[in-house]
PDB file of N, CA and C in Angstrom:
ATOM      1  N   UNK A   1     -85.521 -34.356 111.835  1.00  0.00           N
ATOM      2  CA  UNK A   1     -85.875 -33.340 110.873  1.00  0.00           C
ATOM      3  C   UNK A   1     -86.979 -32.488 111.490  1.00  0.00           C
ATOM      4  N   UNK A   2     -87.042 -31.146 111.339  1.00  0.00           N
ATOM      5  CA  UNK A   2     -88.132 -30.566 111.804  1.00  0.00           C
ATOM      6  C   UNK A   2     -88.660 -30.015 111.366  1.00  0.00           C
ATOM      7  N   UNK A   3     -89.790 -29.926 111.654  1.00  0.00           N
ATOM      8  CA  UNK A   3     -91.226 -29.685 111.264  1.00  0.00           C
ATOM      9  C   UNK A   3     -91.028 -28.595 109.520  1.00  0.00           C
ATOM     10  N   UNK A   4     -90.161 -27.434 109.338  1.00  0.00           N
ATOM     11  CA  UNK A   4     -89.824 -26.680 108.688  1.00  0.00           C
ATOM     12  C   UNK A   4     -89.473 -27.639 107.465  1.00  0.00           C
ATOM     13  N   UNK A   5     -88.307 -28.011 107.273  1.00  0.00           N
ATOM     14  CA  UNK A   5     -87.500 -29.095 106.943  1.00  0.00           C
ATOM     15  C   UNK A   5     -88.451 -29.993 106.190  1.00  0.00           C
ATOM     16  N   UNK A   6     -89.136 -30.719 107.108  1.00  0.00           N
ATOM     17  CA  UNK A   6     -90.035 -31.497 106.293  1.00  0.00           C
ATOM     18  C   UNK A   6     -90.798 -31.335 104.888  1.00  0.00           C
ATOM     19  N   UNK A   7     -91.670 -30.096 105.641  1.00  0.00           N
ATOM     20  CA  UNK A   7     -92.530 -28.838 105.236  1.00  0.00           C
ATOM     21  C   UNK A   7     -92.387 -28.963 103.772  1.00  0.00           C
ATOM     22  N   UNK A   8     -90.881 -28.479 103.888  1.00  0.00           N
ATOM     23  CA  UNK A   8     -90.189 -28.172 102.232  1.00  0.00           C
ATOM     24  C   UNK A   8     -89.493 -29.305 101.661  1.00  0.00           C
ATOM     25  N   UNK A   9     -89.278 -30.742 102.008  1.00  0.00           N
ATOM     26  CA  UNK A   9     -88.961 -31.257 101.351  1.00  0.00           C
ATOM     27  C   UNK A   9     -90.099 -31.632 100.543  1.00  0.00           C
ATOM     28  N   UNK A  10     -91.377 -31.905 101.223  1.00  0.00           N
ATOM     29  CA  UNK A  10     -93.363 -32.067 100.982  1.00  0.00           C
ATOM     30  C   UNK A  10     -93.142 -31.710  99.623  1.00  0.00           C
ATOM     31  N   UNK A  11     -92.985 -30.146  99.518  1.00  0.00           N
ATOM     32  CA  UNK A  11     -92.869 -29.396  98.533  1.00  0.00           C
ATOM     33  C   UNK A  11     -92.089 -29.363  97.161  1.00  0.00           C
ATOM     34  N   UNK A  12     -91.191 -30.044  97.797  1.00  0.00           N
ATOM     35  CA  UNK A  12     -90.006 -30.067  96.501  1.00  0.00           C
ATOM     36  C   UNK A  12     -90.392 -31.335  95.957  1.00  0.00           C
ATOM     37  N   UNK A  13     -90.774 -32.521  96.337  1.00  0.00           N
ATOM     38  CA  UNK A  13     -91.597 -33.830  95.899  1.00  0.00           C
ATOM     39  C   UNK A  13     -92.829 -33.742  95.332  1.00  0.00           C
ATOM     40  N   UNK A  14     -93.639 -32.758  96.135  1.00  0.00           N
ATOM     41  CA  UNK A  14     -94.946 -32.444  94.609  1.00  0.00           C
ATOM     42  C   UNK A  14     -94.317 -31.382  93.618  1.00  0.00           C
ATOM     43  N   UNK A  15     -93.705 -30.863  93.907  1.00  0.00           N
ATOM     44  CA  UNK A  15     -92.768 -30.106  92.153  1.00  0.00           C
ATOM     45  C   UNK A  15     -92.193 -31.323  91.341  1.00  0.00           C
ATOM     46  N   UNK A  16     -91.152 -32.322  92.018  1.00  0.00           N
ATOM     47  CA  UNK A  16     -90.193 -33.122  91.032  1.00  0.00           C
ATOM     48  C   UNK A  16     -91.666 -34.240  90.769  1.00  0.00           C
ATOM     49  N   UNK A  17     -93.121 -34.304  91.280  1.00  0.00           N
ATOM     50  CA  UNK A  17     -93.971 -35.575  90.553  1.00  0.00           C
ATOM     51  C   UNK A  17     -94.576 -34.500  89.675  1.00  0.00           C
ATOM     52  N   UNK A  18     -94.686 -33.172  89.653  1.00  0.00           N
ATOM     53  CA  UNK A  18     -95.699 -32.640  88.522  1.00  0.00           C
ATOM     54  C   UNK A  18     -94.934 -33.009  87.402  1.00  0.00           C
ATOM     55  N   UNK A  19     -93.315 -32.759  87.684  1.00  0.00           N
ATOM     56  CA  UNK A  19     -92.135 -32.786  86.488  1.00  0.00           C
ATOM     57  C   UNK A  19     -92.142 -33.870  85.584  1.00  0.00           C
ATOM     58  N   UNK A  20     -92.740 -34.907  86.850  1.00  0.00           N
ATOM     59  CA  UNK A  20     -92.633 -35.983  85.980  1.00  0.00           C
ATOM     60  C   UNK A  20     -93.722 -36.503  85.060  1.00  0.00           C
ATOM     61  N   UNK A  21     -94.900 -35.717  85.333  1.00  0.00           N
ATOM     62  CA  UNK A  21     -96.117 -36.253  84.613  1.00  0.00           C
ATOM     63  C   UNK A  21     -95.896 -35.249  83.324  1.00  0.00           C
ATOM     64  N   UNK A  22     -95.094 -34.260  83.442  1.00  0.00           N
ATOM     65  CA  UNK A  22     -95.137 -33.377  82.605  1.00  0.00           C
ATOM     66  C   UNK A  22     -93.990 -34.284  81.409  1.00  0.00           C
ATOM     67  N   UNK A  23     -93.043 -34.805  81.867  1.00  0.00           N
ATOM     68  CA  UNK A  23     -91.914 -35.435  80.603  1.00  0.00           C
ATOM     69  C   UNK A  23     -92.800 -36.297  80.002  1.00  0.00           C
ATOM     70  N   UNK A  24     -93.380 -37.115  80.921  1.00  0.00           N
ATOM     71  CA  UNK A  24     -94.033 -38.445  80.868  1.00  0.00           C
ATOM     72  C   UNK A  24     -95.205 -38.582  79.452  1.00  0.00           C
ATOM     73  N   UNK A  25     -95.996 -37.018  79.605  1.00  0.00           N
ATOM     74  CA  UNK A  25     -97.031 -36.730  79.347  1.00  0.00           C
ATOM     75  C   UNK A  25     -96.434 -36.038  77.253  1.00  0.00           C
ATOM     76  N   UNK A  26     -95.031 -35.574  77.807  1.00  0.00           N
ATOM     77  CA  UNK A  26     -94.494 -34.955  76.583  1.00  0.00           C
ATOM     78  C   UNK A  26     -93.924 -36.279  75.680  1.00  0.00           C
ATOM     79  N   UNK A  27     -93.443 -37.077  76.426  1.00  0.00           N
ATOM     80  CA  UNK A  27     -93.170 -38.631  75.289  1.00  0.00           C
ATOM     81  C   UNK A  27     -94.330 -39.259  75.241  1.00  0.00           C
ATOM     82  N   UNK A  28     -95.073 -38.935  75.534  1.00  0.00           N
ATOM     83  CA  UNK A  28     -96.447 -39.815  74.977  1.00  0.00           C
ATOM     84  C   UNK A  28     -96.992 -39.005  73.613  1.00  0.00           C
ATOM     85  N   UNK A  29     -97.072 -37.488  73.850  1.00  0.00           N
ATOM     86  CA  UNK A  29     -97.438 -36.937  72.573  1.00  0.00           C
ATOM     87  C   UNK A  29     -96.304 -36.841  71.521  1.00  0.00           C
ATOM     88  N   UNK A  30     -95.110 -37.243  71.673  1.00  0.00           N
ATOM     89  CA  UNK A  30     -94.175 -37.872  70.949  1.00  0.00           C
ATOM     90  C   UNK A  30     -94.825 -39.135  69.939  1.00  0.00           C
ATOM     91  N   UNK A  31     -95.142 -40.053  70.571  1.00  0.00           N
ATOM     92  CA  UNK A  31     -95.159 -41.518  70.152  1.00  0.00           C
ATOM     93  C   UNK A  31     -97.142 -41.215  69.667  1.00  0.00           C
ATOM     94  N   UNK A  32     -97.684 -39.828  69.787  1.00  0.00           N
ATOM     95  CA  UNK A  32     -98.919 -39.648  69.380  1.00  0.00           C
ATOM     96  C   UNK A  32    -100.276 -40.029  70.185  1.00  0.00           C
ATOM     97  N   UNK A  33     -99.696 -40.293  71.262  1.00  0.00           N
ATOM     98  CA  UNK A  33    -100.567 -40.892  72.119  1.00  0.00           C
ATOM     99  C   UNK A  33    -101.145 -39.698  72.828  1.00  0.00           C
ATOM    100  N   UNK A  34    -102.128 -39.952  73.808  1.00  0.00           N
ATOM    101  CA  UNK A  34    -102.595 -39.125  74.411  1.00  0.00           C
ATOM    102  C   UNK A  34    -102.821 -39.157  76.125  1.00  0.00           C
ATOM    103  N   UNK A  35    -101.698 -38.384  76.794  1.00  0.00           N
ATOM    104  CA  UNK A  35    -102.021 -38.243  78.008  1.00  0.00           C
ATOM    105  C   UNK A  35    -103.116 -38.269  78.892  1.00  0.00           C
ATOM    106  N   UNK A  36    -103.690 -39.007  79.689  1.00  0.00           N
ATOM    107  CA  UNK A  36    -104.599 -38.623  80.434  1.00  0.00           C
ATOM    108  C   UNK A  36    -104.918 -37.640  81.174  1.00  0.00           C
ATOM    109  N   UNK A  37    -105.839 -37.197  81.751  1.00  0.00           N
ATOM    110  CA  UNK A  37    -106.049 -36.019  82.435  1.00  0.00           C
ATOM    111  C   UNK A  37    -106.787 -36.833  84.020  1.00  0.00           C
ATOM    112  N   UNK A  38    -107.257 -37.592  83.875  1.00  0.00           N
ATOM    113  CA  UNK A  38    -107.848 -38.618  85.158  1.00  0.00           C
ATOM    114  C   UNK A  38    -106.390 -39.337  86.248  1.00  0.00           C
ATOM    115  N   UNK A  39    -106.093 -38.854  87.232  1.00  0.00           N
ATOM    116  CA  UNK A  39    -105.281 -39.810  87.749  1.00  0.00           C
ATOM    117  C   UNK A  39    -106.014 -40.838  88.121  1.00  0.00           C
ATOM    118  N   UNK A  40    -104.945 -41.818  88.464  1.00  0.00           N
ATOM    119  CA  UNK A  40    -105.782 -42.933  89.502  1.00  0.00           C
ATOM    120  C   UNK A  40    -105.604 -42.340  90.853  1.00  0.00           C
ATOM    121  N   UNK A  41    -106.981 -43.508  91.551  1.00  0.00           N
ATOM    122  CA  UNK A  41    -107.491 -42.576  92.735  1.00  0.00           C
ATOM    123  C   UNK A  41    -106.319 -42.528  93.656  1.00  0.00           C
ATOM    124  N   UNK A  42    -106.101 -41.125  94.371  1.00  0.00           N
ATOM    125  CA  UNK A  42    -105.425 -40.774  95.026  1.00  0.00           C
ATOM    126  C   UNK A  42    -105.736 -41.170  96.735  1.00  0.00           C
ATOM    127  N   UNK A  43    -105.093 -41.712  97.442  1.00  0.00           N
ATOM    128  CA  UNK A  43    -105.065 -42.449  98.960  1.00  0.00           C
ATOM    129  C   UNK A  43    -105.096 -41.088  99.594  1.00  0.00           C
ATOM    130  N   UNK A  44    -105.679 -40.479 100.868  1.00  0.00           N
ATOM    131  CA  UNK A  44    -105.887 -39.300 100.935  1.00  0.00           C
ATOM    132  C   UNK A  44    -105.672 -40.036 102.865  1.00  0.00           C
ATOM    133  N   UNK A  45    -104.689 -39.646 103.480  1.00  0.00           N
ATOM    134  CA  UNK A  45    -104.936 -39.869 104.892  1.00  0.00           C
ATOM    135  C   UNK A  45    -105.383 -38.737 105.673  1.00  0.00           C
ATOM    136  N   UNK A  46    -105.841 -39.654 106.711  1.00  0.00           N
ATOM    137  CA  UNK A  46    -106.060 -38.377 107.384  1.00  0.00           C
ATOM    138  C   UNK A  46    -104.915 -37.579 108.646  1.00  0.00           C
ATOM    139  N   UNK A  47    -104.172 -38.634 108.897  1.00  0.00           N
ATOM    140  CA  UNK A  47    -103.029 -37.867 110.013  1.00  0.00           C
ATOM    141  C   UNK A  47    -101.836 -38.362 109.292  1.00  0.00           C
ATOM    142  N   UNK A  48    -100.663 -37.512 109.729  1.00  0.00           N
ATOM    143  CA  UNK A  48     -99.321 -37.675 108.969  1.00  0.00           C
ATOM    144  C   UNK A  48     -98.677 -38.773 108.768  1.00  0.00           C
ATOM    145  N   UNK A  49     -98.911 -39.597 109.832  1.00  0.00           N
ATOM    146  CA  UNK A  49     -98.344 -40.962 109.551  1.00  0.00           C
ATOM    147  C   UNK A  49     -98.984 -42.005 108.814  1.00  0.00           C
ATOM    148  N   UNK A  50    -100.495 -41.871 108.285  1.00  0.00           N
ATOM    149  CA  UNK A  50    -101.239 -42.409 107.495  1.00  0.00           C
ATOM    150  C   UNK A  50    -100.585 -41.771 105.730  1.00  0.00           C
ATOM    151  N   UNK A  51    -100.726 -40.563 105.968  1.00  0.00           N
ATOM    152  CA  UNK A  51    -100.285 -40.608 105.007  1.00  0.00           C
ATOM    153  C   UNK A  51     -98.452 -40.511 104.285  1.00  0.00           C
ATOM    154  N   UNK A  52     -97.958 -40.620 105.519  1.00  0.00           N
ATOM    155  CA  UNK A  52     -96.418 -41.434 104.853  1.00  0.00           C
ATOM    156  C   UNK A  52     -96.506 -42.694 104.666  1.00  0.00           C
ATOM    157  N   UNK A  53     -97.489 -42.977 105.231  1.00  0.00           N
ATOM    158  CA  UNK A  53     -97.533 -44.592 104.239  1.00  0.00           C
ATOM    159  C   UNK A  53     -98.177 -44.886 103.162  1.00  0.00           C
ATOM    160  N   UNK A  54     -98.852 -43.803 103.112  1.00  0.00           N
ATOM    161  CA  UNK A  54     -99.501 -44.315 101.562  1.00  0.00           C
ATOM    162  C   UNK A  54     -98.476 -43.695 100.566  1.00  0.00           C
ATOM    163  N   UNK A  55     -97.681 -42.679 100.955  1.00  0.00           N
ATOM    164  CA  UNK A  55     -96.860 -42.092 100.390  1.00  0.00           C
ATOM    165  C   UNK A  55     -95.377 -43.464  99.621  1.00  0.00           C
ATOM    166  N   UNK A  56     -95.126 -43.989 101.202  1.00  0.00           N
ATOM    167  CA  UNK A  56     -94.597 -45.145 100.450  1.00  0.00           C
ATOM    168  C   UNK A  56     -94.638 -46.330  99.724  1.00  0.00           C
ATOM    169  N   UNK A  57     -96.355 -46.080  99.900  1.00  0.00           N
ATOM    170  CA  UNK A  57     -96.968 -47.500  99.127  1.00  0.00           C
ATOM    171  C   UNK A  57     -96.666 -47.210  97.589  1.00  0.00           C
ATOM    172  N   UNK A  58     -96.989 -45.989  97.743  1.00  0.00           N
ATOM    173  CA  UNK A  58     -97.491 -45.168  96.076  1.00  0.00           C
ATOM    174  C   UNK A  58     -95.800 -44.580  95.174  1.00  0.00           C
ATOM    175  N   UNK A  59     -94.726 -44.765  96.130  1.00  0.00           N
ATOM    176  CA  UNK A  59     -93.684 -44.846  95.387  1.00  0.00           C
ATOM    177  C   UNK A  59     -92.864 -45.922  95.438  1.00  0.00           C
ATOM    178  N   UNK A  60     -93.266 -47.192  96.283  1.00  0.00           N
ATOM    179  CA  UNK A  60     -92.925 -48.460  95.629  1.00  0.00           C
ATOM    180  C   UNK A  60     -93.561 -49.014  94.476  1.00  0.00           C
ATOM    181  N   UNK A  61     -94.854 -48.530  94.284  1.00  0.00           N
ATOM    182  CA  UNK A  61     -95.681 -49.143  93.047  1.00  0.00           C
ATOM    183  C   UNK A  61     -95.099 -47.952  91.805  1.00  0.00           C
ATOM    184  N   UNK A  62     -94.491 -47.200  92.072  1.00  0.00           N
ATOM    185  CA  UNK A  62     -94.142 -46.369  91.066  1.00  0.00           C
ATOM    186  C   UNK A  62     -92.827 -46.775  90.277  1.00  0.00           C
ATOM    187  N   UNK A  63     -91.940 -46.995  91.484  1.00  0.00           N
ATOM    188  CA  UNK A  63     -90.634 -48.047  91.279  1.00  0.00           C
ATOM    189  C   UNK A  63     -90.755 -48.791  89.963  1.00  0.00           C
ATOM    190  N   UNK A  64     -91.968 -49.778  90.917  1.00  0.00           N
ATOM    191  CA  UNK A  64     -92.153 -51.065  89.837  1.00  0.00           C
ATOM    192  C   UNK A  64     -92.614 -50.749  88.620  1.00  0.00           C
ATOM    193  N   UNK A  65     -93.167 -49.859  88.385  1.00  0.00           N
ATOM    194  CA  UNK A  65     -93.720 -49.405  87.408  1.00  0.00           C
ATOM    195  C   UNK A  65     -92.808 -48.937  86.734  1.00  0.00           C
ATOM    196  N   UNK A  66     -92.165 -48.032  86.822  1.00  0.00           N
ATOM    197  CA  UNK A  66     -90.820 -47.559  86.586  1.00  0.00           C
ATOM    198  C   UNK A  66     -89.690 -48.419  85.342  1.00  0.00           C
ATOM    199  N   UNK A  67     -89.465 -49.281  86.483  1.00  0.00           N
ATOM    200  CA  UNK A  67     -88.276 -50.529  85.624  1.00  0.00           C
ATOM    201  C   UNK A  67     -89.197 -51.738  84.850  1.00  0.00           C
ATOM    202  N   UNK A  68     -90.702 -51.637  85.047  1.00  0.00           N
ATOM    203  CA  UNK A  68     -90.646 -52.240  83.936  1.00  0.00           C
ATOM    204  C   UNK A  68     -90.860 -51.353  82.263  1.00  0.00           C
ATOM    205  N   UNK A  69     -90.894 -50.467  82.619  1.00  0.00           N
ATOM    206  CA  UNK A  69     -90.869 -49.545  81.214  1.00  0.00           C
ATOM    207  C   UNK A  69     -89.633 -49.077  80.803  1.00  0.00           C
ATOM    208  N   UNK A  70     -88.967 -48.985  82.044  1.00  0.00           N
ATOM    209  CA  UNK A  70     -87.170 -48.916  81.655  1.00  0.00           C
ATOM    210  C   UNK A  70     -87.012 -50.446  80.247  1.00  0.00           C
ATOM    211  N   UNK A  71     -87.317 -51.659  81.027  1.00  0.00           N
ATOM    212  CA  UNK A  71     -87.009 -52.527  80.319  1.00  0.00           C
ATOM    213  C   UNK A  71     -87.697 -52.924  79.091  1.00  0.00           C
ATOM    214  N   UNK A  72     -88.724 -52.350  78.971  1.00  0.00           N
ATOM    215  CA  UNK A  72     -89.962 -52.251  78.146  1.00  0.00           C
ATOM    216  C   UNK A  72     -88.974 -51.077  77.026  1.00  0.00           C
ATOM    217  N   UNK A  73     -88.546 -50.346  76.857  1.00  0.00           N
ATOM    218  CA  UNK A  73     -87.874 -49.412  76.503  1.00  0.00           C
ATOM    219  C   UNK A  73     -86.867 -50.127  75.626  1.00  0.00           C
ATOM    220  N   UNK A  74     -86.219 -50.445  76.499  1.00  0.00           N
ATOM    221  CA  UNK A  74     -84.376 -51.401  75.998  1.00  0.00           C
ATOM    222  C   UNK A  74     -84.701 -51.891  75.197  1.00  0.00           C
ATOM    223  N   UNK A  75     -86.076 -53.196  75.112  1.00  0.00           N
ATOM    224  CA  UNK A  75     -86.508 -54.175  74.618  1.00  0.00           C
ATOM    225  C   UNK A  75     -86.930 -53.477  73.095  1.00  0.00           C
ATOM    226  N   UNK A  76     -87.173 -52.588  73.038  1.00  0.00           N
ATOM    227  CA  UNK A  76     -87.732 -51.702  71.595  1.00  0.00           C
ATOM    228  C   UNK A  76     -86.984 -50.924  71.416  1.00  0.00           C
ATOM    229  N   UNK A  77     -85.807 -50.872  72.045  1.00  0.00           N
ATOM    230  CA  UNK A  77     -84.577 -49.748  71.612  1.00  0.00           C
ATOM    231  C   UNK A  77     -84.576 -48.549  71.307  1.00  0.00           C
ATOM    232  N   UNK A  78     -85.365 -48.033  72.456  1.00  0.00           N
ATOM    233  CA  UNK A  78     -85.792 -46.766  72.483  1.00  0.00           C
ATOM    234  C   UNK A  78     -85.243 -46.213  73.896  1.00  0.00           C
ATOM    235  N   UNK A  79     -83.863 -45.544  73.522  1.00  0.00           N
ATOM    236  CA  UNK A  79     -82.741 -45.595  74.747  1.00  0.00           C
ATOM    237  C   UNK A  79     -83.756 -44.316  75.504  1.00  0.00           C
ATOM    238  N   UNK A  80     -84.393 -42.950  74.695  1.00  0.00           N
ATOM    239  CA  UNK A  80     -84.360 -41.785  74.973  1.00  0.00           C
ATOM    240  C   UNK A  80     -85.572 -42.028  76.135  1.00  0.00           C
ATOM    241  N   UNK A  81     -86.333 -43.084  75.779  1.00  0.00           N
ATOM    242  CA  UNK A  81     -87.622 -43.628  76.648  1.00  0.00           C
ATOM    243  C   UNK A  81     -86.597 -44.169  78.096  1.00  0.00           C
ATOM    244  N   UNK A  82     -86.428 -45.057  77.582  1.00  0.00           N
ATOM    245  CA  UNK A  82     -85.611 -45.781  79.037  1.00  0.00           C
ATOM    246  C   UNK A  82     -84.699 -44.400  79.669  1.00  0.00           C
ATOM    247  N   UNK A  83     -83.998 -43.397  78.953  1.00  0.00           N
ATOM    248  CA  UNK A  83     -83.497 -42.561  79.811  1.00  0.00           C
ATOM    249  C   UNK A  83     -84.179 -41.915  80.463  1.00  0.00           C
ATOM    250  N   UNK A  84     -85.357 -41.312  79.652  1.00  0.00           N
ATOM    251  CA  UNK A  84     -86.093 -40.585  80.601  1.00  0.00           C
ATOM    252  C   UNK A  84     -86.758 -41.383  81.957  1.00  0.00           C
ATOM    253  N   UNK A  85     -86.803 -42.632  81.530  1.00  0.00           N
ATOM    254  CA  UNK A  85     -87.526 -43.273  83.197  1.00  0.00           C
ATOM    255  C   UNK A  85     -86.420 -43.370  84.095  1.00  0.00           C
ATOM    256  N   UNK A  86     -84.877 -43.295  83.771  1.00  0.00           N
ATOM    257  CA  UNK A  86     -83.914 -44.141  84.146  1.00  0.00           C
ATOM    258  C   UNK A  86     -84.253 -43.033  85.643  1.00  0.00           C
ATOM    259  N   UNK A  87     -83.979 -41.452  84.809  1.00  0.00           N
ATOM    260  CA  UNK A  87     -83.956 -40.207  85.315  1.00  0.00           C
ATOM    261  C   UNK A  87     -85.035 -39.794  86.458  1.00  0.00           C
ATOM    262  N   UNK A  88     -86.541 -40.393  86.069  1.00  0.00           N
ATOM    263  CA  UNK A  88     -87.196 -40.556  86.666  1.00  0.00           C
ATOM    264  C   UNK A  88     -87.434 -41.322  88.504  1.00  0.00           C
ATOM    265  N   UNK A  89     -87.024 -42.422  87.865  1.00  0.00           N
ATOM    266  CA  UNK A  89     -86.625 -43.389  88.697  1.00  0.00           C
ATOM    267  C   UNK A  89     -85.872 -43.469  90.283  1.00  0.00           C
ATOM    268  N   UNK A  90     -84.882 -42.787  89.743  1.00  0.00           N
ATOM    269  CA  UNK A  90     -83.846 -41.756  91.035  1.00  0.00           C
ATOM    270  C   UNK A  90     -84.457 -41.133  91.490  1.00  0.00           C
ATOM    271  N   UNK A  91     -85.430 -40.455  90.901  1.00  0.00           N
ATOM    272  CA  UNK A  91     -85.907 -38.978  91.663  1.00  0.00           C
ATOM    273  C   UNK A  91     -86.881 -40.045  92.399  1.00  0.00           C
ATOM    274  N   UNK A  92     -87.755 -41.123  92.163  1.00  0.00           N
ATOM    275  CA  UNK A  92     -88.477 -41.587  92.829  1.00  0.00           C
ATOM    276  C   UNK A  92     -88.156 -42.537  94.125  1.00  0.00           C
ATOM    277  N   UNK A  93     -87.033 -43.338  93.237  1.00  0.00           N
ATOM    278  CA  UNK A  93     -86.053 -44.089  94.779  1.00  0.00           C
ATOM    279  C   UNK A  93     -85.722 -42.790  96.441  1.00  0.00           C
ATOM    280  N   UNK A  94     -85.447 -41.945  95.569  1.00  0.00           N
ATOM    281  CA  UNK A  94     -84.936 -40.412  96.959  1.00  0.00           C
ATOM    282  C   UNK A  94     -86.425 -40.728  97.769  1.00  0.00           C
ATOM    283  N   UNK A  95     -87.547 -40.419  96.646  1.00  0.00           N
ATOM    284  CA  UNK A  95     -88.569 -39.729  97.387  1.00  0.00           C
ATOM    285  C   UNK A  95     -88.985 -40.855  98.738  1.00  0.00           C
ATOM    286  N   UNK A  96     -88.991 -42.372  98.253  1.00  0.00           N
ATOM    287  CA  UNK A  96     -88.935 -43.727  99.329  1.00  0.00           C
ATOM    288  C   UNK A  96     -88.440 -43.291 100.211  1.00  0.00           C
ATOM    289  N   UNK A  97     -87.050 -42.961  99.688  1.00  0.00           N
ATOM    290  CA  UNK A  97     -86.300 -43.547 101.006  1.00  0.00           C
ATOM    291  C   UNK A  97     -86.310 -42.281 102.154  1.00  0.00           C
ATOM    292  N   UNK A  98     -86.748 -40.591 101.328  1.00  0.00           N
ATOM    293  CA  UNK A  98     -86.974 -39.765 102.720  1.00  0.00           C
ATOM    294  C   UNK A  98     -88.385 -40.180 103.168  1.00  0.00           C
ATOM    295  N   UNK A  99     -89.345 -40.830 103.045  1.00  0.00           N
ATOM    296  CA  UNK A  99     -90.489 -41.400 103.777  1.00  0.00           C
ATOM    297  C   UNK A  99     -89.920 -42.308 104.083  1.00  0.00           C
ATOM    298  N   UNK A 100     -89.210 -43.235 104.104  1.00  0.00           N
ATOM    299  CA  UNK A 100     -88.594 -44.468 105.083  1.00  0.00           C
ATOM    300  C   UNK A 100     -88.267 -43.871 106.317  1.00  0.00           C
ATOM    301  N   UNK A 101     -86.983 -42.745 106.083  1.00  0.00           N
ATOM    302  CA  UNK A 101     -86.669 -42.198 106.675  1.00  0.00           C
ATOM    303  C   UNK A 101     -86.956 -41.071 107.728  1.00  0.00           C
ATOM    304  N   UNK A 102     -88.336 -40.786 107.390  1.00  0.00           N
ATOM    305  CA  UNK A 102     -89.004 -39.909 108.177  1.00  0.00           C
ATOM    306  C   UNK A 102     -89.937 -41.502 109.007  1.00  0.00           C
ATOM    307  N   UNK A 103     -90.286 -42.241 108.760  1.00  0.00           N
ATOM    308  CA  UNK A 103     -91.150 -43.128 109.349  1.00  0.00           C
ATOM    309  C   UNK A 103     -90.348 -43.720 109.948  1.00  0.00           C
ATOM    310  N   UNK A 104     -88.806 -43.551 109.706  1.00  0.00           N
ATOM    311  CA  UNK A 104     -87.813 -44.444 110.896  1.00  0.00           C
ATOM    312  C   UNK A 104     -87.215 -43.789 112.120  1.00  0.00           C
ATOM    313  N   UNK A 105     -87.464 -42.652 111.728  1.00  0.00           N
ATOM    314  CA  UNK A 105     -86.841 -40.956 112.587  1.00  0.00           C
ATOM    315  C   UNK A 105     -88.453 -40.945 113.862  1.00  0.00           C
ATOM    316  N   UNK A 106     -89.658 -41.531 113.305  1.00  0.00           N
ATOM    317  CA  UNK A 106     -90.568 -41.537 114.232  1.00  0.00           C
ATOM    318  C   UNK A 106     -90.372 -42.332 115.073  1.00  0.00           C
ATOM    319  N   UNK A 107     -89.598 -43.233 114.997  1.00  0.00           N
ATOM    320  CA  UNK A 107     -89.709 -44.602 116.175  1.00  0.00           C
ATOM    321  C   UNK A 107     -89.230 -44.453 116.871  1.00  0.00           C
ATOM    322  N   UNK A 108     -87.794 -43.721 116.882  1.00  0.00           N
ATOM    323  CA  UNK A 108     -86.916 -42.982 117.521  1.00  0.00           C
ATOM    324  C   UNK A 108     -87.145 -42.353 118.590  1.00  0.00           C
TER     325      UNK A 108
END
């Protein structure tokens, strides 16, 4: 993949995570709750390959996070919750596996 390529996939992955804090943030004021405005602390590398790994740390813990609210969902029969993570979820499995994939394209 080159350098271009990359560039913009970077890009299209911080658009589809704003998307998601934005649904995320809209079923919470659903259920009356209140979104945070504080993330948790963000891993900040300093060269590219530092930070594709924190990149993949931070969307395996998202994963997990993920399916257990999928199931957290089912369990209270609240399909529209579990869909929206289901939806979520995919978009987050992609985002892994092109940082796998860019960290496997380096070894190369």
């Amino acid at each position: 993949m080159d350098h271009f390529a990359a560039s913009d996939k970077f890009k299209d992955i911080a658009v589809e995570e704003m998307k998601h804090a934005e649904k995320i943030a809209e079923r919470l004021w659903y259920f009356g709750g209140i979104p945070t405005t504080k993330p948790a602390p963000i891993s900040v590398g300093g060269e590219l390959w530092e930070m594709v790994d924190n990149d993949i740390k931070a969307e395996l813990e998202a994963i997990e996070m993920y399916k257990k609210i999928q199931k957290l969902a089912a369990s209270e029969n609240d399909p529209t919750t579990r869909f929206i993570f289901e939806e979520i979820l995919e978009q987050e499995e992609d985002h892994h596996d092109f940082f796998i994939s860019l960290k496997e394209g380096k070894k190369k």
